[in-house]
Protein backbone atom coordinates (compact mmCIF):
# COMPACT_ATOMS: atom_id res chain seq x y z
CA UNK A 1 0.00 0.00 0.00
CA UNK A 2 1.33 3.51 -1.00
CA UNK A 3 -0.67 5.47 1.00
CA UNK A 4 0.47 8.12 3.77
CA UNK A 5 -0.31 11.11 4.85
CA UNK A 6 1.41 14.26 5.25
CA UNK A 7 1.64 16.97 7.74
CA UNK A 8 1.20 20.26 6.45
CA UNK A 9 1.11 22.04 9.47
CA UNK A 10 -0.32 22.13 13.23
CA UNK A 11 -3.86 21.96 11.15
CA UNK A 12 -4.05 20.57 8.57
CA UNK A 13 -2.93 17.06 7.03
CA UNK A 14 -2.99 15.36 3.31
CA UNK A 15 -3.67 11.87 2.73
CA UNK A 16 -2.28 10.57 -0.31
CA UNK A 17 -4.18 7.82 -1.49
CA UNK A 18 -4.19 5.40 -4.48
CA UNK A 19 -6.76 5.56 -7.46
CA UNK A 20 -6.20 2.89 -10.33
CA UNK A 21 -7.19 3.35 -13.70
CA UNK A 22 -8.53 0.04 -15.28
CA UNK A 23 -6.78 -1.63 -12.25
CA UNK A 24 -3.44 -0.75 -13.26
CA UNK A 25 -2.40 2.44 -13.26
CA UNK A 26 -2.05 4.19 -10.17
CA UNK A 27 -2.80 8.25 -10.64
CA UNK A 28 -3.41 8.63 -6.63
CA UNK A 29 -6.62 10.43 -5.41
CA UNK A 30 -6.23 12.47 -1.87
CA UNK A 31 -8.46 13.90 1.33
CA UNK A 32 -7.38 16.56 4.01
CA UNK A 33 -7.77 16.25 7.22
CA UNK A 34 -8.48 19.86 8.87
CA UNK A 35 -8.75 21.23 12.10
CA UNK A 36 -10.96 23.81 12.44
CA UNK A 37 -10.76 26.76 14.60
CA UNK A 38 -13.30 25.31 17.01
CA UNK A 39 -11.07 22.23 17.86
CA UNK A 40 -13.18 20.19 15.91
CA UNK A 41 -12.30 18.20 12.42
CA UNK A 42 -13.48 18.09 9.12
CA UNK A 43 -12.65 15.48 6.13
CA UNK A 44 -11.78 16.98 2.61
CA UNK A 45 -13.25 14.75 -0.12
CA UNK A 46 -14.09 11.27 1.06
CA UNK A 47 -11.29 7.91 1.34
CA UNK A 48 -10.93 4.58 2.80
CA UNK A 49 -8.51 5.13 5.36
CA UNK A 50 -6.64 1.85 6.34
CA UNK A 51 -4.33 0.47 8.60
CA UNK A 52 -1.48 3.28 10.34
CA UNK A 53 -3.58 5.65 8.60
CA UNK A 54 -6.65 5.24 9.93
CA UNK A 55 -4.76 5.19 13.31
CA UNK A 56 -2.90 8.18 12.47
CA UNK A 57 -6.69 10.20 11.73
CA UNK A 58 -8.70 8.29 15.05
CA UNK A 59 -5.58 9.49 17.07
CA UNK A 60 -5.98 12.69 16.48
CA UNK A 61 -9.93 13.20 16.44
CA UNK A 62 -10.68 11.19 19.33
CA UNK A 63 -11.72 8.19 17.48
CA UNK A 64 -13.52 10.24 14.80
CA UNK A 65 -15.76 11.78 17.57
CA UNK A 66 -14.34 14.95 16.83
CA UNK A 67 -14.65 14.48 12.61
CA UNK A 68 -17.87 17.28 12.59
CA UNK A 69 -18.44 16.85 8.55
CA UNK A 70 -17.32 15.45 5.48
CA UNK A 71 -17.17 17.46 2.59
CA UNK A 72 -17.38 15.83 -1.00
CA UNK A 73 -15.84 18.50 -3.04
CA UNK A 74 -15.20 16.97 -6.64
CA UNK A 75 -18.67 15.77 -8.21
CA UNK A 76 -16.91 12.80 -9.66
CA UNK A 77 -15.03 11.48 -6.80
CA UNK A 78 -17.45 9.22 -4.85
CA UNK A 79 -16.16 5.59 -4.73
CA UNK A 80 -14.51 6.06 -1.11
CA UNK A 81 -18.26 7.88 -0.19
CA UNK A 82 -19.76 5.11 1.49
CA UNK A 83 -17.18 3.97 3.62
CA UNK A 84 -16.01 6.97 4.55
CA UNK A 85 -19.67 7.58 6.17
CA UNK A 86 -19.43 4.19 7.79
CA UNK A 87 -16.06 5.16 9.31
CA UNK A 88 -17.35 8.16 11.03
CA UNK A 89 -21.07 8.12 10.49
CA UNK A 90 -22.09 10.88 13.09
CA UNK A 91 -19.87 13.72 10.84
CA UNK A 92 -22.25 15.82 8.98
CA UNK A 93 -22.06 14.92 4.63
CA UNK A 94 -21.70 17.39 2.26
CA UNK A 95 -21.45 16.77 -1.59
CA UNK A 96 -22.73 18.17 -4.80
CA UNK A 97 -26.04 17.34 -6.24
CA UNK A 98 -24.32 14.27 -7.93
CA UNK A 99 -23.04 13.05 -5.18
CA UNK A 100 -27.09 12.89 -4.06
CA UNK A 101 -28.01 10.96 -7.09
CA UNK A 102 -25.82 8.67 -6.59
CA UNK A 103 -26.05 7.67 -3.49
CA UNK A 104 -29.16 8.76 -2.31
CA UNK A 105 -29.67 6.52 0.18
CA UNK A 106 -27.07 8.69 2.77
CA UNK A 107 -28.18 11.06 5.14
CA UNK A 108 -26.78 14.32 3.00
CA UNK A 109 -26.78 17.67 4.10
CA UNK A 110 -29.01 19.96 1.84
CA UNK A 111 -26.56 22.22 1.59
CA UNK A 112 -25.02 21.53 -1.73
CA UNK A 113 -21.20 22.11 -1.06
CA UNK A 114 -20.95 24.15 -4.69
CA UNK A 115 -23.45 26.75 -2.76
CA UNK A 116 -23.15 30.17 -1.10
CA UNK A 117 -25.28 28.50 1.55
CA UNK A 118 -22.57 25.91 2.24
CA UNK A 119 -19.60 28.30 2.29
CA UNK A 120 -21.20 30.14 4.61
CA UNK A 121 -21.19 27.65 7.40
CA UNK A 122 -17.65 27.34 7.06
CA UNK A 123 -16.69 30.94 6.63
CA UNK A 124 -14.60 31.01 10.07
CA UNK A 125 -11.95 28.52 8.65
CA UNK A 126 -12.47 28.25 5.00
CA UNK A 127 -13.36 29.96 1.23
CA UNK A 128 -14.44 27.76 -1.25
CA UNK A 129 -14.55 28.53 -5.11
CA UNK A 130 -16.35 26.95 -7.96
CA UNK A 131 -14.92 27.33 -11.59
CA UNK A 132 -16.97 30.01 -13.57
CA UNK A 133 -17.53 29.45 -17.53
CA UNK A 134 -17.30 25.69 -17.21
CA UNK A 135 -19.72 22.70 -16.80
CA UNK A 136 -19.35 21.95 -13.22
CA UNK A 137 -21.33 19.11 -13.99
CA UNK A 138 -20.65 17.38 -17.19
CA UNK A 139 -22.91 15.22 -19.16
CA UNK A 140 -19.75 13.64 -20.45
CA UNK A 141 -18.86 11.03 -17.14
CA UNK A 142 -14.99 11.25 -18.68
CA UNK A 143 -15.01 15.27 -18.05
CA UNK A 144 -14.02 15.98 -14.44
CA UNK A 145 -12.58 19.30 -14.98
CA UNK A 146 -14.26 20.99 -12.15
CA UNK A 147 -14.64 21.14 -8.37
CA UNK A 148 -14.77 23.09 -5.38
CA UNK A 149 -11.71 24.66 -4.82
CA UNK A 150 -10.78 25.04 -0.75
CA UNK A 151 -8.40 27.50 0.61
CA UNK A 152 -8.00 26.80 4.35
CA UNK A 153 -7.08 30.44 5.73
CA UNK A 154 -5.06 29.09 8.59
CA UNK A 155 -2.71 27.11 7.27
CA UNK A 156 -2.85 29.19 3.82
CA UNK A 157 -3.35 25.58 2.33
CA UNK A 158 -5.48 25.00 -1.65
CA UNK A 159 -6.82 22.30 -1.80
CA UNK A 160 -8.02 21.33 -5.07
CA UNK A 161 -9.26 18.13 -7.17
CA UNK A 162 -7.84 17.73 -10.80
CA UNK A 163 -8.67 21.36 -11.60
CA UNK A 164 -5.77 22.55 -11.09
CA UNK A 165 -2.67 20.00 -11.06
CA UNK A 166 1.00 20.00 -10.16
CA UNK A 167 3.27 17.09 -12.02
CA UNK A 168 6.03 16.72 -14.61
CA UNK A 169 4.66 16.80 -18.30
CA UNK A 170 6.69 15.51 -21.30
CA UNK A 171 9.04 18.42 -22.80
CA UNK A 172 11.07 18.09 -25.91
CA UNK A 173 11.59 14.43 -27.10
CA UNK A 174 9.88 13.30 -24.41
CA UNK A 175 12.21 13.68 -21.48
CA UNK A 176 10.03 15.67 -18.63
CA UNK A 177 10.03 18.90 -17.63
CA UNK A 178 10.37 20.29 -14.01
CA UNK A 179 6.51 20.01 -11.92
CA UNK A 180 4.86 22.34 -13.17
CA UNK A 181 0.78 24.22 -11.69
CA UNK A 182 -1.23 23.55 -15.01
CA UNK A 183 -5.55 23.07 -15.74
CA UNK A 184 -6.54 19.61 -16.21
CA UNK A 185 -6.26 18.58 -19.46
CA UNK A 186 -10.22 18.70 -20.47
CA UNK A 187 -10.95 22.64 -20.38
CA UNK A 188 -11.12 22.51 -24.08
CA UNK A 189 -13.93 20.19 -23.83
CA UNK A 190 -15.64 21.41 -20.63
CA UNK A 191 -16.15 25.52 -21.72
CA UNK A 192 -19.32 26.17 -21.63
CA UNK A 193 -20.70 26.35 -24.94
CA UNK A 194 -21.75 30.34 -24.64
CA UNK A 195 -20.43 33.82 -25.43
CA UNK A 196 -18.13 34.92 -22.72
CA UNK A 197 -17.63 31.78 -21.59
CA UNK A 198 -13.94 32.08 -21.88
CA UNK A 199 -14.16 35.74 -20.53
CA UNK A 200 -16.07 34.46 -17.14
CA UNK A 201 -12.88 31.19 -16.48
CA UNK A 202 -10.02 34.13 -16.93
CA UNK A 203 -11.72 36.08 -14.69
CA UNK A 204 -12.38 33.45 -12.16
CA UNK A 205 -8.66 32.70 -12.35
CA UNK A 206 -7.91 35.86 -11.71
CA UNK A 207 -9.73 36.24 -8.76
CA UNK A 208 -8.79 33.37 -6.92
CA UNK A 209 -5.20 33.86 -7.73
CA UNK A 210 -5.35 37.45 -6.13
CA UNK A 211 -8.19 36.25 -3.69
CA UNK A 212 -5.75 33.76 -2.70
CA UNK A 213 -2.62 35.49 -2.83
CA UNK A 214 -0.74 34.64 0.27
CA UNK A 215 -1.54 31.07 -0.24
CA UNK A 216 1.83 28.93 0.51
CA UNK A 217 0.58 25.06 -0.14
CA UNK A 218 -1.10 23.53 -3.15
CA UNK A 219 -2.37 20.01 -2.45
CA UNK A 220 -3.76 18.49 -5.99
CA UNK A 221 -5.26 14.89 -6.73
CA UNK A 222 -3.77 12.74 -8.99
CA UNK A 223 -0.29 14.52 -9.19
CA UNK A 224 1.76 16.01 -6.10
CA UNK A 225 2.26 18.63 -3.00
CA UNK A 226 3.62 22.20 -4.20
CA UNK A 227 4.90 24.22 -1.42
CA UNK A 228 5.90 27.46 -1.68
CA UNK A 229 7.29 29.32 1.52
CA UNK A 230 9.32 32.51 1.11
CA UNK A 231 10.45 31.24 -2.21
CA UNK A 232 9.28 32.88 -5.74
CA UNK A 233 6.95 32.28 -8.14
CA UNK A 234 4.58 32.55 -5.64
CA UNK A 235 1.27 29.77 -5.97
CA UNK A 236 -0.65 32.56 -7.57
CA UNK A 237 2.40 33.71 -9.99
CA UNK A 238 1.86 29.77 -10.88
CA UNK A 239 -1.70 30.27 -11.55
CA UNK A 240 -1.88 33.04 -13.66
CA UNK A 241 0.85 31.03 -15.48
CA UNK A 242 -1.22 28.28 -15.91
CA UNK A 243 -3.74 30.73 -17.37
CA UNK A 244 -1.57 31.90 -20.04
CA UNK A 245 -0.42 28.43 -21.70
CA UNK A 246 -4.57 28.13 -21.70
CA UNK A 247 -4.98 30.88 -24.47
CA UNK A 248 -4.64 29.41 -27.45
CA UNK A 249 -8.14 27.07 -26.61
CA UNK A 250 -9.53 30.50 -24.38
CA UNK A 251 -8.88 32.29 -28.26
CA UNK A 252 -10.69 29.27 -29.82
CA UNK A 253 -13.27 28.96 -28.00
CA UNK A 254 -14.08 32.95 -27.92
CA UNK A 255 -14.12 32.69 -31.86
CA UNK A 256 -16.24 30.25 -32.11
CA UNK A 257 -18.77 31.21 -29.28
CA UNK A 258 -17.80 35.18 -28.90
């Protein structure tokens, strides 16, 4: 097993987790475990925590007594759902509307966690962002660009499922690059098919970079950790990098769709 988690600081902790693609591949999935202002915990995205891991989280929330919610923050990501309630089944669960239809049988908050109503009850410790100008929601099942994006204030700590990624990507002839912050690979095929469509993501981008300028830590699924403390190009410098190798399909789609 290749799981572990990671302290990021007093507060806040990153599981790393495995996720196999056709039961071979492993791209890794993750969930946070955050301590909230109150001295209570909550659970970023859902996983089935085993063995010293499992220890590791218990140990520090008083058996899960002290887990106060779940939050399901990437529409998509709902295999480790279940068990995760079974694990610690008095924490409060949060997910997006297809999170519900899916597995409607659990005792879900109705606070959708892509809502202003949501963020709200979290305000103290967290802001939450949801990608503007894309589906959020696709109808395609193999288009997971979006999610809620989490910036824990305390620990100036994103976390963030495959919307934004950190990894080494292929360079000339193949050999790979340095890690680099990049947008998953589907924006192309997730823009919303409007005018201004591409106009609305920049300026989300924007705003969250600035929004979340003094953020130090980057925790992505399926890639790795970026940390960036008192070194330079800050997390948002990354962003707005990420931004610009986006044009060219930004351009595209603005020509096609104004």
């Amino acid at each position: 097993m290749t799981d572990k988690i990671i302290k990021i600081s007093d507060d806040f902790w990153n599981i790393r987790g495995e996720f196999k693609v056709f039961g071979l591949l492993n791209i890794g999935t993750q969930a946070s475990l955050v301590k909230l202002a109150n001295g209570k915990f909550v659970l970023l995205d859902a996983y089935t925590l085993q063995d010293d891991i499992k220890q590791q989280v218990d140990s520090l929330t008083n058996n899960g007594a002290d887990i106060e919610a779940i939050i399901n923050l990437h529409p998509f990501h709902t295999i480790h759902v279940a068990k995760a309630h079974a694990d610690y089944p008095n924490a409060k669960l949060y997910g997006t509307q297809r999170h519900l239809d899916k597995l409607p049988d659990l005792p879900w908050q109705t606070e959708l966690t892509n809502s202003n109503e949501f963020e709200s009850l979290f305000s103290a410790d967290f802001e939450f962002s949801v990608p503007r100008g894309v589906d959020f929601i696709s109808n395609n099942e193999h288009l997971h660009f979006s999610s809620v994006l989490a910036y824990h204030i305390a620990s100036k700590t994103i976390h963030v499922d495959d919307t934004l990624m950190f990894l080494k990507l292929p360079g000339l002839l193949g050999v790979l690059k340095s890690p680099e912050l990049s947008f998953h690979m589907t924006l192309s095929n997730t823009l919303e098919r409007r005018e201004s469509a591409a106009d609305d993501f920049r300026l989300w981008v924007a705003q969250i970079a600035e929004q979340w300028s003094e953020a130090e830590v980057l925790c992505a699924a399926h890639s790795q950790i970026l940390v960036v403390k008192n070194t330079s190009p800050s997390i948002a410098a990354m962003i707005m990098t990420a931004l610009q190798r986006e044009e060219k399909i930004l351009k595209r789609h603005q020509k096609k769709y104004g």
